[in-house]
C-alpha atoms as a PDB file:
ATOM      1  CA  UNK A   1      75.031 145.202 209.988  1.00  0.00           C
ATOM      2  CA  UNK A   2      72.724 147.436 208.054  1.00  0.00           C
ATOM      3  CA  UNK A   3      73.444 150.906 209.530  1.00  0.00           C
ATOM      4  CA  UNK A   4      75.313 152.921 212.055  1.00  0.00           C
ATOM      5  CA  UNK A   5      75.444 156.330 213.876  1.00  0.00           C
ATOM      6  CA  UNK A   6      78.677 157.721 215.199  1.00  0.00           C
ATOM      7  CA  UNK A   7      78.517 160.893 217.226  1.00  0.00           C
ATOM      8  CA  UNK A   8      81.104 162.248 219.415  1.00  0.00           C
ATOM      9  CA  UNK A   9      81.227 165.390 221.430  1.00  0.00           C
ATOM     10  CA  UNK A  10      83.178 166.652 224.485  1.00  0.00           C
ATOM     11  CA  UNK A  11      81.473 167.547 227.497  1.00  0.00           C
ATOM     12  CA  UNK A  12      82.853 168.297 231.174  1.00  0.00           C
ATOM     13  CA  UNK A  13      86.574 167.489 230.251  1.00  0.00           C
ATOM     14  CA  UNK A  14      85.224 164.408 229.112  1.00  0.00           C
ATOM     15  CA  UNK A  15      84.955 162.828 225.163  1.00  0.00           C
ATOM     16  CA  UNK A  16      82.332 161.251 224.823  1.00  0.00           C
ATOM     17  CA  UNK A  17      81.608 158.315 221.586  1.00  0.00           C
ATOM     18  CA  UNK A  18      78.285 157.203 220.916  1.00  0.00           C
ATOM     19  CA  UNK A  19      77.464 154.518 218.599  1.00  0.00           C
ATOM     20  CA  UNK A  20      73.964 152.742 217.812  1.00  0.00           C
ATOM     21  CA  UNK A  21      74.554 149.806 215.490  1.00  0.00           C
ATOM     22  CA  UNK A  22      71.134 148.589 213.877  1.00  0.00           C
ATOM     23  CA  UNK A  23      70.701 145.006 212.246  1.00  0.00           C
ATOM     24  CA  UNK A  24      67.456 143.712 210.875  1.00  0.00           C
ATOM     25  CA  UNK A  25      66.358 142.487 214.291  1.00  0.00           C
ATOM     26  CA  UNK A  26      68.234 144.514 216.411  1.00  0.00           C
ATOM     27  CA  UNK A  27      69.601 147.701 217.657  1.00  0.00           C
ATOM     28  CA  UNK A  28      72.757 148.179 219.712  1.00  0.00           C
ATOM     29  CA  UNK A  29      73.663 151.522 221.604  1.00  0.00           C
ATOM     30  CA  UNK A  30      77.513 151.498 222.848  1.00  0.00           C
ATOM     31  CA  UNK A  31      79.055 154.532 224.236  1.00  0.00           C
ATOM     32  CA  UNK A  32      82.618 155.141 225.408  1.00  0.00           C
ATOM     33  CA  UNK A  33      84.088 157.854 227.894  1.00  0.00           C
ATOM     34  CA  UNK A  34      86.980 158.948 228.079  1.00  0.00           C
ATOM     35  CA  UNK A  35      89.573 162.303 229.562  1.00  0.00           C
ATOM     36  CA  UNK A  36      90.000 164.873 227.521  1.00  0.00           C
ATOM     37  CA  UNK A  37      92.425 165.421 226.317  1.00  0.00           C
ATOM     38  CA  UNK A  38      93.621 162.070 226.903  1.00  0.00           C
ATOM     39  CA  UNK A  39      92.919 160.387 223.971  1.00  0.00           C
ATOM     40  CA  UNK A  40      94.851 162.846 221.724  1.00  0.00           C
ATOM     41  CA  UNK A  41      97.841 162.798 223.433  1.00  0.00           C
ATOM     42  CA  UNK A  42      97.581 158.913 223.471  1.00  0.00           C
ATOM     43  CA  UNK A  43      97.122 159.477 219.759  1.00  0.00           C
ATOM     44  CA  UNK A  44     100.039 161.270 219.260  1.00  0.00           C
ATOM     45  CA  UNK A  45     102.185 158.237 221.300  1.00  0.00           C
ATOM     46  CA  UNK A  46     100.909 155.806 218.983  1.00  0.00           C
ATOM     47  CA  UNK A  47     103.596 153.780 216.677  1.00  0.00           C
ATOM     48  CA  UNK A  48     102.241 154.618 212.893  1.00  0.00           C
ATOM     49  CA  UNK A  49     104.567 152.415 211.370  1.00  0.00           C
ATOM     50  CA  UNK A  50     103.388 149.168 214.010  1.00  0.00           C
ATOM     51  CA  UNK A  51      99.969 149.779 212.965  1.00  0.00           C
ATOM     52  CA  UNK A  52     100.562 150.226 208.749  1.00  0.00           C
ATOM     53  CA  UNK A  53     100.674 146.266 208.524  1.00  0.00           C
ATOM     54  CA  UNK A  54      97.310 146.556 209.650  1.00  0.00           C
ATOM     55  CA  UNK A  55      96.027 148.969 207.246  1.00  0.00           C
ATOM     56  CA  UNK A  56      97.757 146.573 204.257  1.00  0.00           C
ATOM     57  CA  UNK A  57      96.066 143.529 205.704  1.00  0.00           C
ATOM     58  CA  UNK A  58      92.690 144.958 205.841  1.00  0.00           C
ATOM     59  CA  UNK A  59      93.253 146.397 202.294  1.00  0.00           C
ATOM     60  CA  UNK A  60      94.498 142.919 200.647  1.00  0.00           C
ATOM     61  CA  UNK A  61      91.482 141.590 202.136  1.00  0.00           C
ATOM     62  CA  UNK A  62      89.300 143.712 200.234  1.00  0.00           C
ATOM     63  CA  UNK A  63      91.328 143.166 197.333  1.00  0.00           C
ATOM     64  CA  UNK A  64      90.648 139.759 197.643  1.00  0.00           C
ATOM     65  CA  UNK A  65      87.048 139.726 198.245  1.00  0.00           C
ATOM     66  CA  UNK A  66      86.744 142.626 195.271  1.00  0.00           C
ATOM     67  CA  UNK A  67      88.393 139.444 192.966  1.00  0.00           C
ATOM     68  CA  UNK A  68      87.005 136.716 194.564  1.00  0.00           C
ATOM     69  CA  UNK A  69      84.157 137.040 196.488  1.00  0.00           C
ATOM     70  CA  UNK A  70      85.058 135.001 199.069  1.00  0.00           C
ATOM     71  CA  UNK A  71      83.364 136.211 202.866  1.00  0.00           C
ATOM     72  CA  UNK A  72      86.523 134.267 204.529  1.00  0.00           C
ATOM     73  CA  UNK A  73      88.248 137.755 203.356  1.00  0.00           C
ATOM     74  CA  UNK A  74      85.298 139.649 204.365  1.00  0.00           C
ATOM     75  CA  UNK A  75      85.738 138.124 207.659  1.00  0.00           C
ATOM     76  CA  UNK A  76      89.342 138.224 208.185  1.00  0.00           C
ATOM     77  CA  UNK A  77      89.400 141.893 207.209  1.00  0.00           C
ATOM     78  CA  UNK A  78      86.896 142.647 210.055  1.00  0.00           C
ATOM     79  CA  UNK A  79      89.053 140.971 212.322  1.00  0.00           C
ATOM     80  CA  UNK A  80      91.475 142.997 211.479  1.00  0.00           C
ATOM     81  CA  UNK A  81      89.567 146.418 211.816  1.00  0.00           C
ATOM     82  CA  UNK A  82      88.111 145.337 215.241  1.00  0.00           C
ATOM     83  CA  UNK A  83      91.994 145.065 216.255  1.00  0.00           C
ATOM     84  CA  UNK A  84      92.407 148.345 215.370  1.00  0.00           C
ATOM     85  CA  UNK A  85      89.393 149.592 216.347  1.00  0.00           C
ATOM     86  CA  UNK A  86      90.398 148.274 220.117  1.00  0.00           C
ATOM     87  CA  UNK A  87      93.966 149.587 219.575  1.00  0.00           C
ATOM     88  CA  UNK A  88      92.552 153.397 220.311  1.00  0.00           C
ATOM     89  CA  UNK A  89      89.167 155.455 220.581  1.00  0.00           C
ATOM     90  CA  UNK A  90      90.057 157.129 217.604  1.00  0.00           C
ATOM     91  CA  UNK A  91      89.620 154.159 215.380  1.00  0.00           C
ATOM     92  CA  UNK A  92      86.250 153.139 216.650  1.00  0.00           C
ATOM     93  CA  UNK A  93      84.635 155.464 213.499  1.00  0.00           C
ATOM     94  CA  UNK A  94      86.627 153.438 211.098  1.00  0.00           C
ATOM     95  CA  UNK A  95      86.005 150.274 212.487  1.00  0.00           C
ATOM     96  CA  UNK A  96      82.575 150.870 212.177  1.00  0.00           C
ATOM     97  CA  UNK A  97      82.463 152.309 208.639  1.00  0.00           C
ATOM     98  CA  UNK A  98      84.354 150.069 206.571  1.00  0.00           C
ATOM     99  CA  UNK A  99      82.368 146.894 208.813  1.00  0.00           C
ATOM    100  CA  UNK A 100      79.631 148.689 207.669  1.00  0.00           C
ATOM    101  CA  UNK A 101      81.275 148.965 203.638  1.00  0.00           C
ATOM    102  CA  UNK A 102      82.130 145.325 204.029  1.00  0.00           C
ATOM    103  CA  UNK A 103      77.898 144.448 204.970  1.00  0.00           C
ATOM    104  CA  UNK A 104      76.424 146.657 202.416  1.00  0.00           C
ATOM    105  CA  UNK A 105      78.794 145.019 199.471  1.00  0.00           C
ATOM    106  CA  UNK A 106      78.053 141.374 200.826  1.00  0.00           C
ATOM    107  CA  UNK A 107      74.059 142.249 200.729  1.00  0.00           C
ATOM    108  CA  UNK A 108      74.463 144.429 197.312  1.00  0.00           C
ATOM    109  CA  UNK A 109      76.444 141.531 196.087  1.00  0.00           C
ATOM    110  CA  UNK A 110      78.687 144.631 194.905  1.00  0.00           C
ATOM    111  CA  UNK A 111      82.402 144.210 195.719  1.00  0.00           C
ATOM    112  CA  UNK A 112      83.052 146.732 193.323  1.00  0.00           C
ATOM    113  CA  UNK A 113      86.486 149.849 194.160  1.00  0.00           C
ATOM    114  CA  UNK A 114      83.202 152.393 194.791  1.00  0.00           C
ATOM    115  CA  UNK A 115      82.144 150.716 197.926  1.00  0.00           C
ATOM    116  CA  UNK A 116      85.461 149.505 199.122  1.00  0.00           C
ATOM    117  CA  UNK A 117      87.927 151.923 198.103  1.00  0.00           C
ATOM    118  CA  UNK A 118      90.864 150.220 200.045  1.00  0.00           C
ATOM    119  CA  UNK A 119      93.463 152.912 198.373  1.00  0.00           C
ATOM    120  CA  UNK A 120      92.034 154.657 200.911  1.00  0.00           C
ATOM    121  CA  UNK A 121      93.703 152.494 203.389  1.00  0.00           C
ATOM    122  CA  UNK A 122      96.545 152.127 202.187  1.00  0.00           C
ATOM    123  CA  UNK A 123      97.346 156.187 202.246  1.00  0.00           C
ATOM    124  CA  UNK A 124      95.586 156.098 205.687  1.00  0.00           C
ATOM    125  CA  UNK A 125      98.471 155.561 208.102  1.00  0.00           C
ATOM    126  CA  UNK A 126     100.807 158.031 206.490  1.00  0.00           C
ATOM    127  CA  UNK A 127      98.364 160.233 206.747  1.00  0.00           C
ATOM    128  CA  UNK A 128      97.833 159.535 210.353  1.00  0.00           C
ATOM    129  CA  UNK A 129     101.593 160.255 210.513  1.00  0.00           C
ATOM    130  CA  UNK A 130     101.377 163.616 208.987  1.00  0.00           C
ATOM    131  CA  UNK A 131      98.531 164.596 211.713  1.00  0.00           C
ATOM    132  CA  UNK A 132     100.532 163.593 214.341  1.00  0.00           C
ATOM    133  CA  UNK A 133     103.596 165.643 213.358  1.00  0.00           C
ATOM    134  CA  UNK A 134     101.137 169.103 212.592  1.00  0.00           C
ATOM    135  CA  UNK A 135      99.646 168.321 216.246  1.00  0.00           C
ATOM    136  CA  UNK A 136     102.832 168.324 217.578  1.00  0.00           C
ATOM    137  CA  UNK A 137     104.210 171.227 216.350  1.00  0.00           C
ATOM    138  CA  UNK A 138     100.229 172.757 217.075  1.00  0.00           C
ATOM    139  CA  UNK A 139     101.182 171.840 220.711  1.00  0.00           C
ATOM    140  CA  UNK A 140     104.904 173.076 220.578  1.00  0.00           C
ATOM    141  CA  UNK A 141     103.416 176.513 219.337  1.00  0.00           C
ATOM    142  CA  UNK A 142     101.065 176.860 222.032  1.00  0.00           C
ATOM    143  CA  UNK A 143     103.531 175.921 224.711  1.00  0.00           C
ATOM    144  CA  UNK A 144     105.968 178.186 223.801  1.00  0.00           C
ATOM    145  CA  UNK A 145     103.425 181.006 223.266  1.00  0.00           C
ATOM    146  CA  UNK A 146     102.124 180.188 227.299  1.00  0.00           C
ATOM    147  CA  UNK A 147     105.759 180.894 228.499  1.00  0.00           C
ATOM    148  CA  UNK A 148     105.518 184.119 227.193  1.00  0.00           C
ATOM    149  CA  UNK A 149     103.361 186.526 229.878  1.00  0.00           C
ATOM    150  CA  UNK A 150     101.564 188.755 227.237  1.00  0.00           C
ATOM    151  CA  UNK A 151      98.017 188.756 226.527  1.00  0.00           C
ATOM    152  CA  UNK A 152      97.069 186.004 223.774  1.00  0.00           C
ATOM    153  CA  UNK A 153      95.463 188.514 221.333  1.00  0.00           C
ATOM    154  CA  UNK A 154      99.193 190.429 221.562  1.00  0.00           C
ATOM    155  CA  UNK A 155     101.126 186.962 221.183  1.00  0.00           C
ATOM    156  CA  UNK A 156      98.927 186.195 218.032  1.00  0.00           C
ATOM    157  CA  UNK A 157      99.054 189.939 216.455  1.00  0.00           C
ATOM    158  CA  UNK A 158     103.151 189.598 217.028  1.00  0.00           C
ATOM    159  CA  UNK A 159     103.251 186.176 215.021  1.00  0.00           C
ATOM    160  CA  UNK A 160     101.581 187.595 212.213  1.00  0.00           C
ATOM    161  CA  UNK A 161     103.794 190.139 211.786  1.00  0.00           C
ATOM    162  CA  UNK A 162     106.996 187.932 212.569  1.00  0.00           C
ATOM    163  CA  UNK A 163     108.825 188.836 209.746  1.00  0.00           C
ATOM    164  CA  UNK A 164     107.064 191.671 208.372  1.00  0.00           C
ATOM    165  CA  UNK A 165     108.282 195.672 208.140  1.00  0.00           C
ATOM    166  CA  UNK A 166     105.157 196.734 210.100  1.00  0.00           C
ATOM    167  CA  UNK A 167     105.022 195.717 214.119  1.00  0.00           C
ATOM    168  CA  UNK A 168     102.043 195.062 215.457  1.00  0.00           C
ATOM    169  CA  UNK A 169     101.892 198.733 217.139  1.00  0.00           C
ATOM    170  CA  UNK A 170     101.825 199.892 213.220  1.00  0.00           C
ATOM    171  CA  UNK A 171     105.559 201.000 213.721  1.00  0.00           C
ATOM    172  CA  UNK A 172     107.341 200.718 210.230  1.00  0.00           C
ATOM    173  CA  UNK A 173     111.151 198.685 211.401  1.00  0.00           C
END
């Protein structure tokens, strides 16, 4: 694979994923549908800690090929990010970026940390854990703020000042 576009955009309740994937002799266009906003809640139901041996077999496998050169690491590290790329929508962009890191450094003949930085990887699913835990407490926020029947601009103005000598009505306390 030489080169790849990713696009995503959401569009009557819908995501939507486009991806053209163009070879020397060949162009591919996939594109994936799905409910918004199913995916993210699906995202934040998904076991972090199942998928980090994942993320450390895909990044010994660069290792590997970095020291060795062999593709039989180049190929089993693919595997392993089409796995996870079929494990949720939200992998699909890395699937496709580090196949595409994997290509360029097999027709470079460069296997050098620049191209495959597979740190990266390795921080990647704690990360992923961390977003997970700010959505949730995004969506706990907003939950509790729709219980509350006051206008939104009112809910927002009275979190601000949560703990602050002047109320929202300018009133010193």
């Amino acid at each position: 694979m030489l080169s790849y576009d990713f696009k995503t955009y959401i569009a009557d309740g819908n995501e939507f994923y486009g991806m053209a994937i163009k070879n020397l002799d060949s162009q591919e266009y996939q594109e994936k549908q799905v409910p918004f906003p199913g995916s993210l809640l699906s995202f934040l139901d998904l076991d972090m800690e199942a998928l980090t041996p994942a993320f450390k077999k895909i990044s010994d496998n660069l290792w590997s090929l970095t020291l060795t050169h062999d593709e039989k690491f180049a190929r089993e590290a693919i595997a392993e990010l089409d796995k996870l790329g079929a494990s949720h929508i939200y992998f699909t962009h890395l699937r496709l970026d580090w196949t595409w890191r994997v290509a360029q450094a097999q027709a470079l003949g460069n296997y050098s940390e620049n191209l495959l930085q597979r740190n990266s990887l390795l921080r990647m699913a704690e990360e992923l854990k961390r977003m997970q835990e700010q959505i949730r407490e995004l969506f706990s926020n907003v939950l509790d703020m729709d219980r509350e029947q006051k206008p939104a601009m009112r809910k927002m103005a009275e979190d601000i000042f949560r703990g602050s000598k002047v109320q929202p009505n300018g009133q010193q306390s």
